[in-house]
N, C-alpha and C. Protein backbone atom coordinates (compact mmCIF):
# COMPACT_ATOMS: atom_id res chain seq x y z
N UNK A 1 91.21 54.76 109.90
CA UNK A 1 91.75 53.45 109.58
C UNK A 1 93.23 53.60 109.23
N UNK A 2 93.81 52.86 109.82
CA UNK A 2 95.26 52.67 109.68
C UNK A 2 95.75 51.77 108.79
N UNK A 3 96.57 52.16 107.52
CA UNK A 3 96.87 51.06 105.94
C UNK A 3 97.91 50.43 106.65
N UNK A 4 97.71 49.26 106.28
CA UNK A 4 99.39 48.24 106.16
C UNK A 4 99.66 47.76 105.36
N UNK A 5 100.77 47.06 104.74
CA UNK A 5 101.29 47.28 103.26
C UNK A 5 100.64 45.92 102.75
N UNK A 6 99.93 45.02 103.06
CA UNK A 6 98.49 44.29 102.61
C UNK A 6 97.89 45.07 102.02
N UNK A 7 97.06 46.25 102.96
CA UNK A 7 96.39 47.55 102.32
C UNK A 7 96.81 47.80 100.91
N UNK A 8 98.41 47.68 101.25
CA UNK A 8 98.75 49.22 100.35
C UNK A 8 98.69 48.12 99.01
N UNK A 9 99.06 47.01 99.36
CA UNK A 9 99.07 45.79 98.12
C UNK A 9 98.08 45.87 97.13
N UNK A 10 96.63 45.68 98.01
CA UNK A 10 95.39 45.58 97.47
C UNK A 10 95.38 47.11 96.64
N UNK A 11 95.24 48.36 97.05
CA UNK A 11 95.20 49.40 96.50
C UNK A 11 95.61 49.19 95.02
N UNK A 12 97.07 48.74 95.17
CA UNK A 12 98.23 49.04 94.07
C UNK A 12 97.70 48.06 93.19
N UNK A 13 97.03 46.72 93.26
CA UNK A 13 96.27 45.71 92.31
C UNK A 13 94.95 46.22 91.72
N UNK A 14 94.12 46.63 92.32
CA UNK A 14 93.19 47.73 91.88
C UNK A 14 93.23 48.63 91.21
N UNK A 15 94.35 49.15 91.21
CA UNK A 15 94.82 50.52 90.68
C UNK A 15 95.06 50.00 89.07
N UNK A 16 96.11 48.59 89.38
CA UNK A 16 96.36 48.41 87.88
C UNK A 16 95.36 47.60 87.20
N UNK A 17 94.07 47.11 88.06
CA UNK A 17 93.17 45.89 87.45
C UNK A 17 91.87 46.14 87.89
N UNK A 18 91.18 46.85 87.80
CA UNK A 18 90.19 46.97 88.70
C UNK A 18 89.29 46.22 88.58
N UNK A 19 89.07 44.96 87.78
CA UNK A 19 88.20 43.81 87.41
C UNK A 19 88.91 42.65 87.92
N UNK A 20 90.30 42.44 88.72
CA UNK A 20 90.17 41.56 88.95
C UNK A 20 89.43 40.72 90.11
N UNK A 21 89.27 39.53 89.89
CA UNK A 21 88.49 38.85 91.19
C UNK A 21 88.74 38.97 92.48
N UNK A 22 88.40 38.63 93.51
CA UNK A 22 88.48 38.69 94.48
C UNK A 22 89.11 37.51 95.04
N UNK A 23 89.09 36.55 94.22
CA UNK A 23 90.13 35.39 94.54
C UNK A 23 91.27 35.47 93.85
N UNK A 24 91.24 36.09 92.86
CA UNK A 24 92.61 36.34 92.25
C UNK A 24 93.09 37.37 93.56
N UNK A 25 92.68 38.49 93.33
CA UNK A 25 93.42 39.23 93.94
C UNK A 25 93.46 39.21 95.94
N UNK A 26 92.63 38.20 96.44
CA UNK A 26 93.20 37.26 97.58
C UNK A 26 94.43 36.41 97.29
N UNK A 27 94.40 35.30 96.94
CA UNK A 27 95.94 34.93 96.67
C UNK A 27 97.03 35.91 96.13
N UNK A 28 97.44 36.75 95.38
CA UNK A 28 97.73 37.89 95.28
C UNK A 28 98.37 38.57 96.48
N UNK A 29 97.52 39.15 97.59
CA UNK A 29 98.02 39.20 98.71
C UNK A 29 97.97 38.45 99.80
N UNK A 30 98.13 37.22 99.27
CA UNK A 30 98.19 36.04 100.11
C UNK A 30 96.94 36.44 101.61
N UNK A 31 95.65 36.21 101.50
CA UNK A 31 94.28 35.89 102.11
C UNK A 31 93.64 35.20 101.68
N UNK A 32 92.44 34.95 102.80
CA UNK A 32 91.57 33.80 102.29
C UNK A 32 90.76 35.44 101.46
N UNK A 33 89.74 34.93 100.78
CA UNK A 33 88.86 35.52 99.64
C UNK A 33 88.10 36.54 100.76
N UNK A 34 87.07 35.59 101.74
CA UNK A 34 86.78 36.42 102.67
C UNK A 34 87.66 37.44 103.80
N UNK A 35 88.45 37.29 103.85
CA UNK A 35 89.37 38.53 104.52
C UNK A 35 89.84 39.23 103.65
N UNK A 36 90.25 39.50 102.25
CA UNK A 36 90.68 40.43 101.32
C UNK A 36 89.01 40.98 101.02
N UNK A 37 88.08 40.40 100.78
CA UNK A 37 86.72 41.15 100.30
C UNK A 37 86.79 42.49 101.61
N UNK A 38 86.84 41.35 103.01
CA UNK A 38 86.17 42.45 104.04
C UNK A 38 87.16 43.69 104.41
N UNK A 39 88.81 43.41 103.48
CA UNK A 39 89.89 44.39 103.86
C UNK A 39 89.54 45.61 102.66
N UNK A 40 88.58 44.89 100.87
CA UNK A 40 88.35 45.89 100.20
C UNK A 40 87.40 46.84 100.46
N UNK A 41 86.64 46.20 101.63
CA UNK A 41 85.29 46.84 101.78
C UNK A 41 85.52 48.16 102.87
N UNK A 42 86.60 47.29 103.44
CA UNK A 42 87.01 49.31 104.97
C UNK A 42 87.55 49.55 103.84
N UNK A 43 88.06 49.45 103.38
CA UNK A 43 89.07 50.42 102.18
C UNK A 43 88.39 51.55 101.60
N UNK A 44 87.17 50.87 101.02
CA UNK A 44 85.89 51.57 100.46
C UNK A 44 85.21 52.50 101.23
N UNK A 45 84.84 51.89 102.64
CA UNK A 45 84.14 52.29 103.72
C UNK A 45 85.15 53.87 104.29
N UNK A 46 86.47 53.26 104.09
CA UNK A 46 87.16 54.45 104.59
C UNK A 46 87.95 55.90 103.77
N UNK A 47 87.07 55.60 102.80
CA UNK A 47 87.08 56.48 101.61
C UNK A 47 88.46 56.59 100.84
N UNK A 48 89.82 55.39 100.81
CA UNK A 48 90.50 54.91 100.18
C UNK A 48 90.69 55.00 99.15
N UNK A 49 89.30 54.17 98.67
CA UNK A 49 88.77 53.81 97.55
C UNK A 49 87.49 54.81 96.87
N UNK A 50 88.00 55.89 96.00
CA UNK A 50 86.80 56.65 95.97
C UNK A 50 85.91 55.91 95.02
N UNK A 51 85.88 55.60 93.75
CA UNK A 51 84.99 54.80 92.82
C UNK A 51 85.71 53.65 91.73
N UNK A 52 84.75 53.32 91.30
CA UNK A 52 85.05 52.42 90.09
C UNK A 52 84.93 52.49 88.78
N UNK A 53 86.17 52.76 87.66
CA UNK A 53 86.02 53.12 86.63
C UNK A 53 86.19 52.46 85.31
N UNK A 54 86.18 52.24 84.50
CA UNK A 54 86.63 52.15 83.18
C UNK A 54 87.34 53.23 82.50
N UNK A 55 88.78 52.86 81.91
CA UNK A 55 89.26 53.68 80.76
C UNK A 55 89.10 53.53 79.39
N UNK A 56 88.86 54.63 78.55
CA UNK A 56 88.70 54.48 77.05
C UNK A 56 89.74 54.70 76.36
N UNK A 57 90.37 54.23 75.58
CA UNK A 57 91.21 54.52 74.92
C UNK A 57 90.77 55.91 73.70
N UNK A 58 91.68 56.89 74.33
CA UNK A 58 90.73 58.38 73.66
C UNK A 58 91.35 58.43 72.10
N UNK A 59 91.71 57.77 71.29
CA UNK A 59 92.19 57.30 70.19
C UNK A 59 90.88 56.86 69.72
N UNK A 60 90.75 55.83 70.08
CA UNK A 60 89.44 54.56 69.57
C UNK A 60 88.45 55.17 69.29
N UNK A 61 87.95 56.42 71.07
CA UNK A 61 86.98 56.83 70.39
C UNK A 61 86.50 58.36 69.46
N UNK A 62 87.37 58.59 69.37
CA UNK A 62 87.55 59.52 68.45
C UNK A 62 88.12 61.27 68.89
N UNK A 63 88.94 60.88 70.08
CA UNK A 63 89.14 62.21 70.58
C UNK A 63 90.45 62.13 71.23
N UNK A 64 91.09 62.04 70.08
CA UNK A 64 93.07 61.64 70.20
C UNK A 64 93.51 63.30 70.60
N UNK A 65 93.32 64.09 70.52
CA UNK A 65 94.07 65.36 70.92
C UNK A 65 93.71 65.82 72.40
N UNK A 66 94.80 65.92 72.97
CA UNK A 66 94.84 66.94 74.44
C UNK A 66 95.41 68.41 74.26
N UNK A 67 94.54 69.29 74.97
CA UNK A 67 95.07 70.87 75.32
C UNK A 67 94.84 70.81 76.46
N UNK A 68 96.21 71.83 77.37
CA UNK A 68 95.29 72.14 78.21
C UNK A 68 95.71 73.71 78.34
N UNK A 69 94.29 74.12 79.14
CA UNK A 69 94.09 75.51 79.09
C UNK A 69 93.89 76.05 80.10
N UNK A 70 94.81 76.89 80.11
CA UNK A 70 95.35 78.09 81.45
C UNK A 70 93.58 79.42 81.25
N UNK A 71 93.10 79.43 82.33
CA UNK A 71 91.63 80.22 82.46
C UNK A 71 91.75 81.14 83.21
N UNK A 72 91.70 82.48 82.77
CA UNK A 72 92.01 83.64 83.66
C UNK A 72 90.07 84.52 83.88
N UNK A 73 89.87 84.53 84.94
CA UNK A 73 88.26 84.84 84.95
C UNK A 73 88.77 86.39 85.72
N UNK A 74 87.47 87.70 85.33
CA UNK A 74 87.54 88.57 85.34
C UNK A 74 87.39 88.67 86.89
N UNK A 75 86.80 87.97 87.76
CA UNK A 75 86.96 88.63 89.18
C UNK A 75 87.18 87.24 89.92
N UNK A 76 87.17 87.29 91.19
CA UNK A 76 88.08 86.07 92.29
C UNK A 76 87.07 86.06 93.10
N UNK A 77 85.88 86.51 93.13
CA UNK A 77 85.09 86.25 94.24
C UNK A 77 84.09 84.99 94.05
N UNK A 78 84.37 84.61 95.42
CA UNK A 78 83.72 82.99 95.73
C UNK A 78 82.56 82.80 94.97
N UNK A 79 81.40 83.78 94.74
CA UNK A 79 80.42 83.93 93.76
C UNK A 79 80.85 83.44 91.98
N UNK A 80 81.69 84.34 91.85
CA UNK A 80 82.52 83.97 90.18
C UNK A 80 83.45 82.49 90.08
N UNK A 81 83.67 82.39 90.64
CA UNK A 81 84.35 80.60 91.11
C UNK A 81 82.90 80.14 91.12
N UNK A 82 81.95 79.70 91.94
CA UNK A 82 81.49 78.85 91.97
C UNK A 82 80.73 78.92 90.40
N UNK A 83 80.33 79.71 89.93
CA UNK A 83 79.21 80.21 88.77
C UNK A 83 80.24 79.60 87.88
N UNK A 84 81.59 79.62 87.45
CA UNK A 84 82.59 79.46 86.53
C UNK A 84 82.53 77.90 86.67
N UNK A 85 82.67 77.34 88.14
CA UNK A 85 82.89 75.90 88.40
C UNK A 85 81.56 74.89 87.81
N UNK A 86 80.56 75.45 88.37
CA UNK A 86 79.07 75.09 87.98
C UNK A 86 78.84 74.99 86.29
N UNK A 87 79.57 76.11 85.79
CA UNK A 87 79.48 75.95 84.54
C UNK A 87 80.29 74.95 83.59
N UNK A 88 81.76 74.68 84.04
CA UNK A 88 82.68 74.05 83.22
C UNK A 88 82.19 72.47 83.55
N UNK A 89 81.99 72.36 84.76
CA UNK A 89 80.96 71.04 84.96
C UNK A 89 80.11 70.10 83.53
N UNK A 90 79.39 71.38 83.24
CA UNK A 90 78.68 70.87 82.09
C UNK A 90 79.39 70.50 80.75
N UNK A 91 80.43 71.03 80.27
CA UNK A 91 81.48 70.57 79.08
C UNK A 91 81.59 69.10 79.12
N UNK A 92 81.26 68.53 77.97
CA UNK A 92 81.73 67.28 78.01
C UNK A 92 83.38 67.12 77.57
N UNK A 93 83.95 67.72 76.97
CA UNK A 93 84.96 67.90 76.26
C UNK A 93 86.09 67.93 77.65
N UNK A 94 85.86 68.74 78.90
CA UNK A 94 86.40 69.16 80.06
C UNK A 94 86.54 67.77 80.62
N UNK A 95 87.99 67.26 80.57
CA UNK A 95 87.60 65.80 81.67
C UNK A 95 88.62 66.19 83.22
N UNK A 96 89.13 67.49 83.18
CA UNK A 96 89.41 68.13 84.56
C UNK A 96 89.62 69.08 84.47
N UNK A 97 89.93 69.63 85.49
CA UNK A 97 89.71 71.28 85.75
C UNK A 97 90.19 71.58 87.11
N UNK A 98 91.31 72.26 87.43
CA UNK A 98 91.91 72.58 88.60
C UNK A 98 92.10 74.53 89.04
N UNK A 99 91.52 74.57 90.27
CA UNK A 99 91.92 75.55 90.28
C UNK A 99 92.99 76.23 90.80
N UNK A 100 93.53 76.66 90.56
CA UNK A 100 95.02 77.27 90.52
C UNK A 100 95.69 78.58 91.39
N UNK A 101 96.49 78.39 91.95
CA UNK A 101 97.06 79.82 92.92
C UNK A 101 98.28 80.01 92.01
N UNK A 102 98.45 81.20 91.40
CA UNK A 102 99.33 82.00 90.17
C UNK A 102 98.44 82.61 88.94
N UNK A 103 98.97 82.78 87.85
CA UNK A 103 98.65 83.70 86.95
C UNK A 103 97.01 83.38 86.56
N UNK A 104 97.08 82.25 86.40
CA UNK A 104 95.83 82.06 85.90
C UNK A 104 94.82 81.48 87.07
N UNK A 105 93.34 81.32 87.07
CA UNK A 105 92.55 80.86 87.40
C UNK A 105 92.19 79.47 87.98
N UNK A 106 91.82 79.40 86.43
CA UNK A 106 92.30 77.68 86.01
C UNK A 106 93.16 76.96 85.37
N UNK A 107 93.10 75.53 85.47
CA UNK A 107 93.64 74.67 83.89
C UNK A 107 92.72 73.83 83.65
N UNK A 108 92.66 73.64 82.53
CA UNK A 108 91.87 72.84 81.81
C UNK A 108 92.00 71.65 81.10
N UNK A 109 91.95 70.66 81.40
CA UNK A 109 92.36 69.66 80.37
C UNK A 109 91.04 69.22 79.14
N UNK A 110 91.16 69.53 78.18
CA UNK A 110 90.20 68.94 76.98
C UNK A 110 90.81 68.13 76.18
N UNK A 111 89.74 67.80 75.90
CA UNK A 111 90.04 66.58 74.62
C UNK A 111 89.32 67.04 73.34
N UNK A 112 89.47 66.62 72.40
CA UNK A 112 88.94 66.89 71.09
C UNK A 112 89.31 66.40 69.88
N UNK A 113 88.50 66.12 69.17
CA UNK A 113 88.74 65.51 67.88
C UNK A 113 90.04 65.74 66.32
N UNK A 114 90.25 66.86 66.60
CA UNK A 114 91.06 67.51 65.74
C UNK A 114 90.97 69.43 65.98
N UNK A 115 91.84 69.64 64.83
CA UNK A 115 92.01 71.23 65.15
C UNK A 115 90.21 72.07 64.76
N UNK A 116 90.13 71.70 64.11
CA UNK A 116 89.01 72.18 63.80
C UNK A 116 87.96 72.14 64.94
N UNK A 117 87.67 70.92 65.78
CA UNK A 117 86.72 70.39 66.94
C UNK A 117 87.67 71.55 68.37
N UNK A 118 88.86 71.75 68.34
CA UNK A 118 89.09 72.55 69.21
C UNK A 118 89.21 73.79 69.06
N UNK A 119 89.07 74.43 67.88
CA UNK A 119 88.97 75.79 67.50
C UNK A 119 87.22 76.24 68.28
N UNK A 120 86.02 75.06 67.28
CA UNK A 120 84.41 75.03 68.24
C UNK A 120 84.99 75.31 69.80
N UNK A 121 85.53 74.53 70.45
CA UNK A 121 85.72 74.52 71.75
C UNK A 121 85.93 75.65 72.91
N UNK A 122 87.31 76.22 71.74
CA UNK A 122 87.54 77.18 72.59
C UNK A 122 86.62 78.58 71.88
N UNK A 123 85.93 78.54 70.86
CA UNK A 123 85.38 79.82 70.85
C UNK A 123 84.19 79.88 71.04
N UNK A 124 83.29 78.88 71.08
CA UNK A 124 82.03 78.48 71.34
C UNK A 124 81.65 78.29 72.69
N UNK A 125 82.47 77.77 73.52
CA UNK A 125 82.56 76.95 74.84
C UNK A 125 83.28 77.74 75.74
N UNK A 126 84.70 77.47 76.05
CA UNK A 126 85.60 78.04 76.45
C UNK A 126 85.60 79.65 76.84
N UNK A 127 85.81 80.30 76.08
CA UNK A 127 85.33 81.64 75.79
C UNK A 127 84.30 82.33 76.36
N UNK A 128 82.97 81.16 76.09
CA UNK A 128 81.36 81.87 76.16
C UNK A 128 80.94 81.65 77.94
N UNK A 129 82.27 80.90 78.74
CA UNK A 129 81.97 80.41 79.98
C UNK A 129 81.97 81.99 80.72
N UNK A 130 81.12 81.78 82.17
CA UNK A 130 80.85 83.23 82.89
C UNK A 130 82.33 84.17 83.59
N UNK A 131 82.51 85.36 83.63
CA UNK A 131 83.68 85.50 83.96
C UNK A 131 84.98 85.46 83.04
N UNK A 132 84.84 84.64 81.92
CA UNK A 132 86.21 84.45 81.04
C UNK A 132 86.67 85.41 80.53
N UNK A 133 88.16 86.05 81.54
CA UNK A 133 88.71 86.98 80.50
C UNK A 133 89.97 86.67 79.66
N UNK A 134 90.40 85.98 80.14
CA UNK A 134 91.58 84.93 79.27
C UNK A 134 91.95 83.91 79.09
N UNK A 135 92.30 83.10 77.86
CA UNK A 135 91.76 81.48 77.55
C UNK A 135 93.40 81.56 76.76
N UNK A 136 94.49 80.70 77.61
CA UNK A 136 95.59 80.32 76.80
C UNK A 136 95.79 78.97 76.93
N UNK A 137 96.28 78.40 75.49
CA UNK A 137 95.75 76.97 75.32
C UNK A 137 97.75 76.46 74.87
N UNK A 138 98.08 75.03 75.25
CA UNK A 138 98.86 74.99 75.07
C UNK A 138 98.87 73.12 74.49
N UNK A 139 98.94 72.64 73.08
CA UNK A 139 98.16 71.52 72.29
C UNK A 139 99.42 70.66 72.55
N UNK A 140 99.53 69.47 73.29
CA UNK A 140 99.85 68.38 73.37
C UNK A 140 100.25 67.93 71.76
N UNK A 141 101.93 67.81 71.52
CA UNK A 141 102.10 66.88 70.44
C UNK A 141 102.19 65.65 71.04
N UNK A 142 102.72 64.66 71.79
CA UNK A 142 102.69 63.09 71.60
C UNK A 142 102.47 63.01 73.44
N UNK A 143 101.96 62.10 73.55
CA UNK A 143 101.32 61.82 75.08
C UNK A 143 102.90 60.57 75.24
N UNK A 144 103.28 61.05 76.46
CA UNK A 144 104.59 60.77 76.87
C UNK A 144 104.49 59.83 78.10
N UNK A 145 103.01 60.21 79.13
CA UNK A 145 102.92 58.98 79.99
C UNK A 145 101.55 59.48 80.73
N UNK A 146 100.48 58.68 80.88
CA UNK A 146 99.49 59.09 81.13
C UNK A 146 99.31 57.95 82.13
N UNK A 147 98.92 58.05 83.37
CA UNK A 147 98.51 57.08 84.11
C UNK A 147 97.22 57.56 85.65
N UNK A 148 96.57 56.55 85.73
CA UNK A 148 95.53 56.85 86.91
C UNK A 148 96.47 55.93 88.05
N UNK A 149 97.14 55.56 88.11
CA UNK A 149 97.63 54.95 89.56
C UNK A 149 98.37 56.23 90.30
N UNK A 150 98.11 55.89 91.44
CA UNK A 150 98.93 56.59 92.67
C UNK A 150 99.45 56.12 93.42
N UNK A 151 100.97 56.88 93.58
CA UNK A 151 101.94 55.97 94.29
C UNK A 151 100.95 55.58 95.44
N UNK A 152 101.17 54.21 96.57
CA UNK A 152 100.75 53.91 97.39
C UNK A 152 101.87 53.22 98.24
């Protein structure tokens, strides 16, 4: 499917509203309701649009601190990746995880309640994951710009 900047319109309204209507966001990019539904639906169809989310404000609910953590695992074979990947999966604390070409492995982004809730983290969790031979953590003082939109 080929985007045109209608497309790219709808994307970029989604991105910042993802509840709005479908008649709002038809007039919006100037369509009738039924031609913006059936332009969100290839969008969807054409994997554009991967899902639909809600954000929490990680303040509110009680998990105002970000680290993130550089993961150095003892061997590189596709076996130890997947066993490492399979595992960090399960962390609730883990809300991404990239794997990385340079020094380290991984990165980690966690969240956590305070110093104390990330001290549990990384020595309980972090640490106890398969493969872990080095865990360097680097603690977020003030969140400077955090956003889920992508340029479009």
């Amino acid at each position: 499917m080929e985007m045109d900047e209608r497309d790219r319109m709808i994307l970029r309204l989604l991105q910042k509203d993802g509840r709005i209507s479908n008649a709002e966001l038809a007039e919006k990019v100037n369509l009738s309701a039924s031609a913006c539904l059936r332009r969100v639906r290839l969008l969807e169809e054409a994997g554009f649009i991967d899902h639909y989310t809600m954000l929490l404000n990680p303040a509110r609910i009680g998990k105002p601190g970000n680290a993130f953590v550089n993961i150095a695992i003892t061997r590189q074979t596709r076996e130890a990746l997947e066993t490492f990947e399979k595992e960090i999966q399960k962390v609730p604390e883990v809300v991404e995880c990239y794997l990385l070409a340079g020094q380290s492995d991984y990165l980690v982004h966690v969240v956590y309640s305070d110093t104390a809730d990330y001290e549990r983290i990384h020595s309980e969790v972090l640490t106890q994951l398969p493969g872990v031979e080095r865990v360097q953590t680097v603690i977020t003082l003030r969140e400077v710009k955090r956003t889920t939109e992508l340029p479009v």
